[in-house]
N, C-alpha and C. Protein backbone atom coordinates (compact mmCIF):
# COMPACT_ATOMS: atom_id res chain seq x y z
N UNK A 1 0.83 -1.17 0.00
CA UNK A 1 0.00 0.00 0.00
C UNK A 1 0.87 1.24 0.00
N UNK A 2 0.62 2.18 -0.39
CA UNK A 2 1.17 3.43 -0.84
C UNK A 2 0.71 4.45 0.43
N UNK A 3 1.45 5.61 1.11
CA UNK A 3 0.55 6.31 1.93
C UNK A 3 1.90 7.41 1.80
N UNK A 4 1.53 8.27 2.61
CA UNK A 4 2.58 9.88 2.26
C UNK A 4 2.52 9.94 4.09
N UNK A 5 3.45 10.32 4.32
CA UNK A 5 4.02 10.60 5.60
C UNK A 5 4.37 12.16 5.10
N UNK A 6 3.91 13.24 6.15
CA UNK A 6 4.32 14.78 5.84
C UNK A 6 4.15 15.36 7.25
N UNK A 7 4.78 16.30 7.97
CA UNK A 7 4.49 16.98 8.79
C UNK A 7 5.97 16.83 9.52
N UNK A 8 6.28 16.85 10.89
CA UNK A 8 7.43 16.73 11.56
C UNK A 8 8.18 15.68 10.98
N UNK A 9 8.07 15.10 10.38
CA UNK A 9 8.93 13.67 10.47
C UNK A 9 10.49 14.42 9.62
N UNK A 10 11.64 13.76 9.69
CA UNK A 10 12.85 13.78 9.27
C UNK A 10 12.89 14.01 7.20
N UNK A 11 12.26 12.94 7.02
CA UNK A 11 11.90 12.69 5.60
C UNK A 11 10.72 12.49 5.27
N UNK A 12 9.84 13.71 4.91
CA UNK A 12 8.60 13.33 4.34
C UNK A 12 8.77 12.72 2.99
N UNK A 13 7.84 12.36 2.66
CA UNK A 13 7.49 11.86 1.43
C UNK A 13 6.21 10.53 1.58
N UNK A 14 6.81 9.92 -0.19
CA UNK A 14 5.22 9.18 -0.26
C UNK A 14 6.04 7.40 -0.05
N UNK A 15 5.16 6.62 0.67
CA UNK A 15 6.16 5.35 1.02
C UNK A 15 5.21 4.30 0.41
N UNK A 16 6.00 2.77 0.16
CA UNK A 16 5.09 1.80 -0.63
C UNK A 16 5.09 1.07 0.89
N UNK A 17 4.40 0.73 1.46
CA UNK A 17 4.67 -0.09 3.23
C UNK A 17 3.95 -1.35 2.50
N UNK A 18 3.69 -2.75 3.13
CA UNK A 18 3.28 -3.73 3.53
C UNK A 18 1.89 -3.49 3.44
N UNK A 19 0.81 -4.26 3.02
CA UNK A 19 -0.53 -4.31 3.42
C UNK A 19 -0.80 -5.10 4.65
N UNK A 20 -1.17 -4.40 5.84
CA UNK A 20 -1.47 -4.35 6.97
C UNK A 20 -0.24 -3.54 7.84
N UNK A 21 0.33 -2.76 7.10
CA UNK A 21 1.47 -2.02 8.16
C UNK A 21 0.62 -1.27 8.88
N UNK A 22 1.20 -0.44 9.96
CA UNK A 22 0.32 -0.28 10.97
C UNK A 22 1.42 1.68 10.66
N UNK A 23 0.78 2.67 11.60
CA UNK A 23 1.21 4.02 11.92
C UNK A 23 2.27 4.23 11.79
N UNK A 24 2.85 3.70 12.60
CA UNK A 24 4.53 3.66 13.32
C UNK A 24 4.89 3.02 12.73
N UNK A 25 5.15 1.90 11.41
CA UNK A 25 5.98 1.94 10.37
C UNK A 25 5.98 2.89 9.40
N UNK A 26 4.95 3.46 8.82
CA UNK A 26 4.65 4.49 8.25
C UNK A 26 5.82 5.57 8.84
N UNK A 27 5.53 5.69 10.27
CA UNK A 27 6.66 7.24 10.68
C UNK A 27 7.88 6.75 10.40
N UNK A 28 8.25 5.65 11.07
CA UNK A 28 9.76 5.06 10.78
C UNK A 28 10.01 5.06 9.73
N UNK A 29 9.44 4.37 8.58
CA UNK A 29 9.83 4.63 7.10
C UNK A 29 10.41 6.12 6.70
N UNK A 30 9.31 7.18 7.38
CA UNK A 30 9.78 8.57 7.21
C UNK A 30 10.95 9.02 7.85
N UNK A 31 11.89 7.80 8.63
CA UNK A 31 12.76 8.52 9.27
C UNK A 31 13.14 9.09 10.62
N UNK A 32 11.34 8.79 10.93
CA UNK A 32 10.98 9.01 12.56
C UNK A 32 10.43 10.38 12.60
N UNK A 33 10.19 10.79 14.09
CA UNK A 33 9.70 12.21 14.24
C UNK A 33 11.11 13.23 14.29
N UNK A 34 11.11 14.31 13.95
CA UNK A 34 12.12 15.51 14.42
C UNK A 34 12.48 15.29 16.05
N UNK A 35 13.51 16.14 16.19
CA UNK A 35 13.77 15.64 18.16
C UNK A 35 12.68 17.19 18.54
N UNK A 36 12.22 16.53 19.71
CA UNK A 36 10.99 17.40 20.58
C UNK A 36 9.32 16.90 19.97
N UNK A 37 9.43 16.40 18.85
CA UNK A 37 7.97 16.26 18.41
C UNK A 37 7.42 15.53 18.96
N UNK A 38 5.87 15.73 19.57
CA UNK A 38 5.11 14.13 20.20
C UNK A 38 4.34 13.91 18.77
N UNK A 39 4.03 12.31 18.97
CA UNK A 39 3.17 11.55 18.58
C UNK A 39 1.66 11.59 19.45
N UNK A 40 1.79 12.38 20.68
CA UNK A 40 0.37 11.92 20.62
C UNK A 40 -0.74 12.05 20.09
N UNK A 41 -0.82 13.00 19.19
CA UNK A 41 -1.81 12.72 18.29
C UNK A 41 -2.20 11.74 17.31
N UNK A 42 -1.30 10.89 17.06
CA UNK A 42 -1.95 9.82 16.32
C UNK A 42 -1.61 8.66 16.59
N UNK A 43 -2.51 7.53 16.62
CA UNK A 43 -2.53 6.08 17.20
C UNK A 43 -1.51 5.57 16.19
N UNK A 44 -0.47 5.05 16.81
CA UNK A 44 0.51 4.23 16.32
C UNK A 44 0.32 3.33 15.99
N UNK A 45 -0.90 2.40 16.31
CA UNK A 45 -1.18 1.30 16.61
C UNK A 45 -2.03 0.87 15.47
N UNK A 46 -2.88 1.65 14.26
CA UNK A 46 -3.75 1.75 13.72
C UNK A 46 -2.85 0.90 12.55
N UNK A 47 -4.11 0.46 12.20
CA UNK A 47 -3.69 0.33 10.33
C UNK A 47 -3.98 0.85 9.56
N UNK A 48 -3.00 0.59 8.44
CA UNK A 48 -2.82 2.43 7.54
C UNK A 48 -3.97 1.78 5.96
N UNK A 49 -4.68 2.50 5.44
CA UNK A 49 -5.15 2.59 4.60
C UNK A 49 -4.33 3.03 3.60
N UNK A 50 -4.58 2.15 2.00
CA UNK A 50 -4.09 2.47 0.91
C UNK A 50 -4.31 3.97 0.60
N UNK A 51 -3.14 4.81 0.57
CA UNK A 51 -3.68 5.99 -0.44
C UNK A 51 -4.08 7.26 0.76
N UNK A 52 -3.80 7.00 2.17
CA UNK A 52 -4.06 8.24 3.09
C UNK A 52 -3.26 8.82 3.51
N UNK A 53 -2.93 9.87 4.26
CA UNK A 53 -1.91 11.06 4.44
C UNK A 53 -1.68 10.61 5.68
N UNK A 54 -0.79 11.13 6.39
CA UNK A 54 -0.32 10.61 7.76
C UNK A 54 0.33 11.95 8.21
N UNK A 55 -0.09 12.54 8.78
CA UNK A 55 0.27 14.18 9.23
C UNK A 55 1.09 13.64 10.66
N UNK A 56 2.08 13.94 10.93
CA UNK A 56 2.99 14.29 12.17
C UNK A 56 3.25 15.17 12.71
N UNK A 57 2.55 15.81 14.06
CA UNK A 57 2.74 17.00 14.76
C UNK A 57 2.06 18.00 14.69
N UNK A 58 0.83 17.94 13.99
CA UNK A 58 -0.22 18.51 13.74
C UNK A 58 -0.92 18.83 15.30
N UNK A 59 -1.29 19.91 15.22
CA UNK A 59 -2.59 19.76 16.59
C UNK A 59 -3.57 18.80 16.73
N UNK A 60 -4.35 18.29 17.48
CA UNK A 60 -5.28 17.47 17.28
C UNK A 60 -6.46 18.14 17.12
N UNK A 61 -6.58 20.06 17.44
CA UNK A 61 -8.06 20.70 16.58
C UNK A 61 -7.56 20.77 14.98
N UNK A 62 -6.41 20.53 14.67
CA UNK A 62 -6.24 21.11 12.87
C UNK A 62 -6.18 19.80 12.34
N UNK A 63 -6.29 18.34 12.83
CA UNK A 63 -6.39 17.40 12.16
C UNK A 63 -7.80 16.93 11.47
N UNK A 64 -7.50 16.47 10.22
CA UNK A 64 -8.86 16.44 9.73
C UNK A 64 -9.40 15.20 10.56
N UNK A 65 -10.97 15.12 10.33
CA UNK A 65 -11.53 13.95 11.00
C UNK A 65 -11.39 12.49 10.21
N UNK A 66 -11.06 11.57 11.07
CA UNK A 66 -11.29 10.30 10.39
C UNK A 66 -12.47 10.05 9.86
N UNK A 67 -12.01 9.33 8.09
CA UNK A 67 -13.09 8.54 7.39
C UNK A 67 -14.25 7.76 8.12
N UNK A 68 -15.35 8.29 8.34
CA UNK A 68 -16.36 7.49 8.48
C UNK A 68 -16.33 6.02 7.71
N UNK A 69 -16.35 5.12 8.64
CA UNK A 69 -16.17 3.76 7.96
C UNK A 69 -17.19 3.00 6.90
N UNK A 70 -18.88 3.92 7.26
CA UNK A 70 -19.72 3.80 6.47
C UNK A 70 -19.34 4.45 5.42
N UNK A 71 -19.15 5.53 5.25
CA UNK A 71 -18.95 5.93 4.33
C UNK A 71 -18.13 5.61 3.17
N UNK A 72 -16.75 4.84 3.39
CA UNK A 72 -15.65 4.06 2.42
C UNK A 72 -15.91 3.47 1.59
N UNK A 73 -15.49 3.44 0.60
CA UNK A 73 -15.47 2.40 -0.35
C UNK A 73 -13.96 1.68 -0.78
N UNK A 74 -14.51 0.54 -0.44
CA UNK A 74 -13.28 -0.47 -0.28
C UNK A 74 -13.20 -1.28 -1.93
N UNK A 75 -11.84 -1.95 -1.70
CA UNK A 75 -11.50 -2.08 -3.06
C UNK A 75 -11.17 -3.76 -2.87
N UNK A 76 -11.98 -4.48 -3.55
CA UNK A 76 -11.96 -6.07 -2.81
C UNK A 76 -10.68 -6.69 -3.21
N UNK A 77 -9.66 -6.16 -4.09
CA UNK A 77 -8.52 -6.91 -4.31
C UNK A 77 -7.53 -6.10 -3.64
N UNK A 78 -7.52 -5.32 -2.81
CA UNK A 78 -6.82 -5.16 -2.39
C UNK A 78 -7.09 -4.55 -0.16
N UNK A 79 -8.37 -5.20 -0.33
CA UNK A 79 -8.46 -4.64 1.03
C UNK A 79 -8.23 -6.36 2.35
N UNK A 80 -7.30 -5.28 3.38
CA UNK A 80 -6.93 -6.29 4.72
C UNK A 80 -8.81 -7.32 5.08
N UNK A 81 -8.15 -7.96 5.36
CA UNK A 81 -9.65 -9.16 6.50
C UNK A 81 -9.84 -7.53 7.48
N UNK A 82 -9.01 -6.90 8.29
CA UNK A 82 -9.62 -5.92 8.99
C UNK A 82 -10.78 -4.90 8.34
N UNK A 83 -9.80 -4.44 7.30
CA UNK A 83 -10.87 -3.30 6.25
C UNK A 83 -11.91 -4.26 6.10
N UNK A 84 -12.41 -5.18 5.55
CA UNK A 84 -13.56 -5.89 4.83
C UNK A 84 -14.77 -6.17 6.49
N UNK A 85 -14.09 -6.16 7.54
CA UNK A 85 -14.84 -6.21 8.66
C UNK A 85 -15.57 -5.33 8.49
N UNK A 86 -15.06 -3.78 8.00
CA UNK A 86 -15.73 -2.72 8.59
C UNK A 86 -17.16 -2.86 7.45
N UNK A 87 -17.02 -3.43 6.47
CA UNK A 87 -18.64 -3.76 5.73
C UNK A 87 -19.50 -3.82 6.70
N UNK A 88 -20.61 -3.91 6.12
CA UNK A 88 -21.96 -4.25 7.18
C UNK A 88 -21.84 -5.70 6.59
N UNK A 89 -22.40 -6.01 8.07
CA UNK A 89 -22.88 -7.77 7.88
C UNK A 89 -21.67 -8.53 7.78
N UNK A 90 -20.15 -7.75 7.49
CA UNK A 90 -19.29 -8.83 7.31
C UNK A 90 -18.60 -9.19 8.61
N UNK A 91 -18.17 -10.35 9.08
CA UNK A 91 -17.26 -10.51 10.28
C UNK A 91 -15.94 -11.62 9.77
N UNK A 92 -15.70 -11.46 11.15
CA UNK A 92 -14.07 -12.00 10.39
C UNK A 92 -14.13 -13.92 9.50
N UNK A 93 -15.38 -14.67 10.17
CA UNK A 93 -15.64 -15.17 8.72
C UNK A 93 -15.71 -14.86 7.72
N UNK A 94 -16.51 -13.92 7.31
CA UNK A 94 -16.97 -13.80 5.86
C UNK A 94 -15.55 -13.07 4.95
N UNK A 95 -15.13 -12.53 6.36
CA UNK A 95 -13.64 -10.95 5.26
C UNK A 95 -12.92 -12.11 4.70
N UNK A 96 -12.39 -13.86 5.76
CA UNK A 96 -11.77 -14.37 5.46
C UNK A 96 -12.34 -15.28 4.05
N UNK A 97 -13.13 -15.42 4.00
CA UNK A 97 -13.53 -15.92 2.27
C UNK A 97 -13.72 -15.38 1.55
N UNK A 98 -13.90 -14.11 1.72
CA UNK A 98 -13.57 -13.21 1.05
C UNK A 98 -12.63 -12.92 0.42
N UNK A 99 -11.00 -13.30 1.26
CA UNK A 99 -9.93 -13.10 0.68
C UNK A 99 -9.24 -14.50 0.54
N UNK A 100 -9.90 -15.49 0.76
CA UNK A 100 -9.80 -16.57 -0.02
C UNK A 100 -10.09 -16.67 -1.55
N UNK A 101 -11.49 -16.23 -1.82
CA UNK A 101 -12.26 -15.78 -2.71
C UNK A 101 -11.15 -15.42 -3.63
N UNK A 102 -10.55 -14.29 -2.97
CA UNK A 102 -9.85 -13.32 -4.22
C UNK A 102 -8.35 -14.13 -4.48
N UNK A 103 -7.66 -14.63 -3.31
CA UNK A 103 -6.88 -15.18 -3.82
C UNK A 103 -7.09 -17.02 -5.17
N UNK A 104 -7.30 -17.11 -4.82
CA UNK A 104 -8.28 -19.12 -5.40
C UNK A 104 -8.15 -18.14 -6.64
N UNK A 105 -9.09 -17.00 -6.96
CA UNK A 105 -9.39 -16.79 -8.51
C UNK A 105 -8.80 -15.29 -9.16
N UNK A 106 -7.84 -15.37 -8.18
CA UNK A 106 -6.55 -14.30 -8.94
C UNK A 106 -7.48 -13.16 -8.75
N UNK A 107 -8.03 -12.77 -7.62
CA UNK A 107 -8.80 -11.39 -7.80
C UNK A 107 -10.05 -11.62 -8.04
N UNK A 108 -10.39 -10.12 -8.08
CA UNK A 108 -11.81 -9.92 -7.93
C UNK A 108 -11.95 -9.13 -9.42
N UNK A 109 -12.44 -9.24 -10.82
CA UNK A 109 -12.56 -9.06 -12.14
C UNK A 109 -13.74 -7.97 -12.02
N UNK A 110 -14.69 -8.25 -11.18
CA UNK A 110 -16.27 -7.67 -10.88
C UNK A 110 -16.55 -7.49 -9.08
N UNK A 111 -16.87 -6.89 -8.76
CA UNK A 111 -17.89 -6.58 -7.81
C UNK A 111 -19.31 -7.91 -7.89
N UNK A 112 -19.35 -7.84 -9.18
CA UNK A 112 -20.71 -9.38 -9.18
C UNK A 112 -20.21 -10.57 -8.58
N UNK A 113 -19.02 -10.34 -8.81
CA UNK A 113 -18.14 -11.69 -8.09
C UNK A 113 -18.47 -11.98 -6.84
N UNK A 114 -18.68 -11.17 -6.00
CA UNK A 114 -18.97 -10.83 -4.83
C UNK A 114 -19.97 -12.01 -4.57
N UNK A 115 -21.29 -12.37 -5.29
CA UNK A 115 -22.55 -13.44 -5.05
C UNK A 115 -21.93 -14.60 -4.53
N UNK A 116 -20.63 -14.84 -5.28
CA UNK A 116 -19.85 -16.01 -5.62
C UNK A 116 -19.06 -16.72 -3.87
N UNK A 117 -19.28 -15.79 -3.61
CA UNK A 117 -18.53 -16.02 -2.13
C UNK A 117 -19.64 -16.51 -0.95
N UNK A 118 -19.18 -17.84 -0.20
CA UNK A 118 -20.41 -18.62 0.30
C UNK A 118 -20.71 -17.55 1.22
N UNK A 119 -21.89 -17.53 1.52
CA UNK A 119 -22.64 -16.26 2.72
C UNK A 119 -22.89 -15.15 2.01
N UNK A 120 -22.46 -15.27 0.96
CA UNK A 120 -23.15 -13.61 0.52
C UNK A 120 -24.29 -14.21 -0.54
N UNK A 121 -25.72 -13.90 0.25
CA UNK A 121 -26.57 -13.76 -0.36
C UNK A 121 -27.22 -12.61 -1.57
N UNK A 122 -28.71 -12.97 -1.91
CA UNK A 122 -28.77 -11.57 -2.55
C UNK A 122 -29.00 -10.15 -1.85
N UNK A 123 -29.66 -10.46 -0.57
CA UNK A 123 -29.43 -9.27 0.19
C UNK A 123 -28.23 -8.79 1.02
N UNK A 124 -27.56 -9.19 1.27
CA UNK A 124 -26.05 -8.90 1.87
C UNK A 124 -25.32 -8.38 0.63
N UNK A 125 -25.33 -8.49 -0.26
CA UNK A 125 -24.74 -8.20 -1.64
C UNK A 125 -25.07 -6.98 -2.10
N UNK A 126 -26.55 -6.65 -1.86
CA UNK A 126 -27.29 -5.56 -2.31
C UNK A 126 -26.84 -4.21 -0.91
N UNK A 127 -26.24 -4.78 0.06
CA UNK A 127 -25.83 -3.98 1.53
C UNK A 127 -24.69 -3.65 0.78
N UNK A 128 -23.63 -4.76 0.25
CA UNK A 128 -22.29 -4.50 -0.17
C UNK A 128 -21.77 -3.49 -1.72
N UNK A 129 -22.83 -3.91 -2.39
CA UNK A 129 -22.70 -3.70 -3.68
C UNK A 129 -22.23 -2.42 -3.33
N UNK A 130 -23.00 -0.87 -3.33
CA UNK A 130 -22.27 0.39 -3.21
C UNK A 130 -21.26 0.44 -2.31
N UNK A 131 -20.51 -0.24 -1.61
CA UNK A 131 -19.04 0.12 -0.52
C UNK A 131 -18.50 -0.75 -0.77
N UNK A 132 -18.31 -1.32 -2.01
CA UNK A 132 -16.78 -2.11 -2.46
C UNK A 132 -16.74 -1.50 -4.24
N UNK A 133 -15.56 -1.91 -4.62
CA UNK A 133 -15.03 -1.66 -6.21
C UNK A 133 -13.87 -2.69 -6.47
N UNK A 134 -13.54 -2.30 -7.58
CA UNK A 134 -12.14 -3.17 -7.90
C UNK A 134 -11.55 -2.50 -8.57
């Protein structure tokens, strides 16, 4: 996954990390924080989404608000068993055949693919259909 580290850190820029790296590889990749900077504003602990900014040393009133999880749209070939939790209706069964699913058939070609996966009915599908892509 791709994400941009910018703010205090030593070396900003944009980094390729691991899918499921977590905050604090993200900063380390950047080099770490400047000396005096806190982290407490952001959970180290989190996992980093494909494609999001990672601000270091920001205030915590000038940080923007986290993505509403309803709101996301996830990308089925490339999202963690964690991300696919945050669906409705999905739990860590279903994320995991899910990414069985995608691995067995080299990816996800369609979103219709989606039927194809045991437990997803036509109404769970019709929940999923708008908050996934490929």
């Amino acid at each position: 996954m791709t994400v941009h580290v910018t703010g205090k850190v030593r070396k900003p820029g944009v980094y390729l990390l691991p899918s499921g790296a977590r905050v604090a590889e993200a900063v380390a990749a950047a080099g770490g924080v400047k000396q005096g900077v806190s982290t407490g504003g952001l959970n180290l602990a989190r996992r980093l989404v494909d494609g999001e900014q990672i601000v270091v040393g920001a205030p915590a009133t000038s940080m923007a608000p986290a993505a509403d999880p309803a709101s996301m749209i996830i990308d089925l070939n490339t999202a963690t068993p964690d991300q696919l939790e945050e669906l409705p209706g999905v739990g860590e069964v279903l994320a995991s055949r899910i990414v069985e699913f995608r691995t067995t058939h080299g990816g996800f070609s369609s979103v219709d693919q989606l039927q194809q996966v045991t437990g997803i009915g036509p109404r769970r599908y019709a929940e999923l259909k708008p908050k996934v892509r490929v």
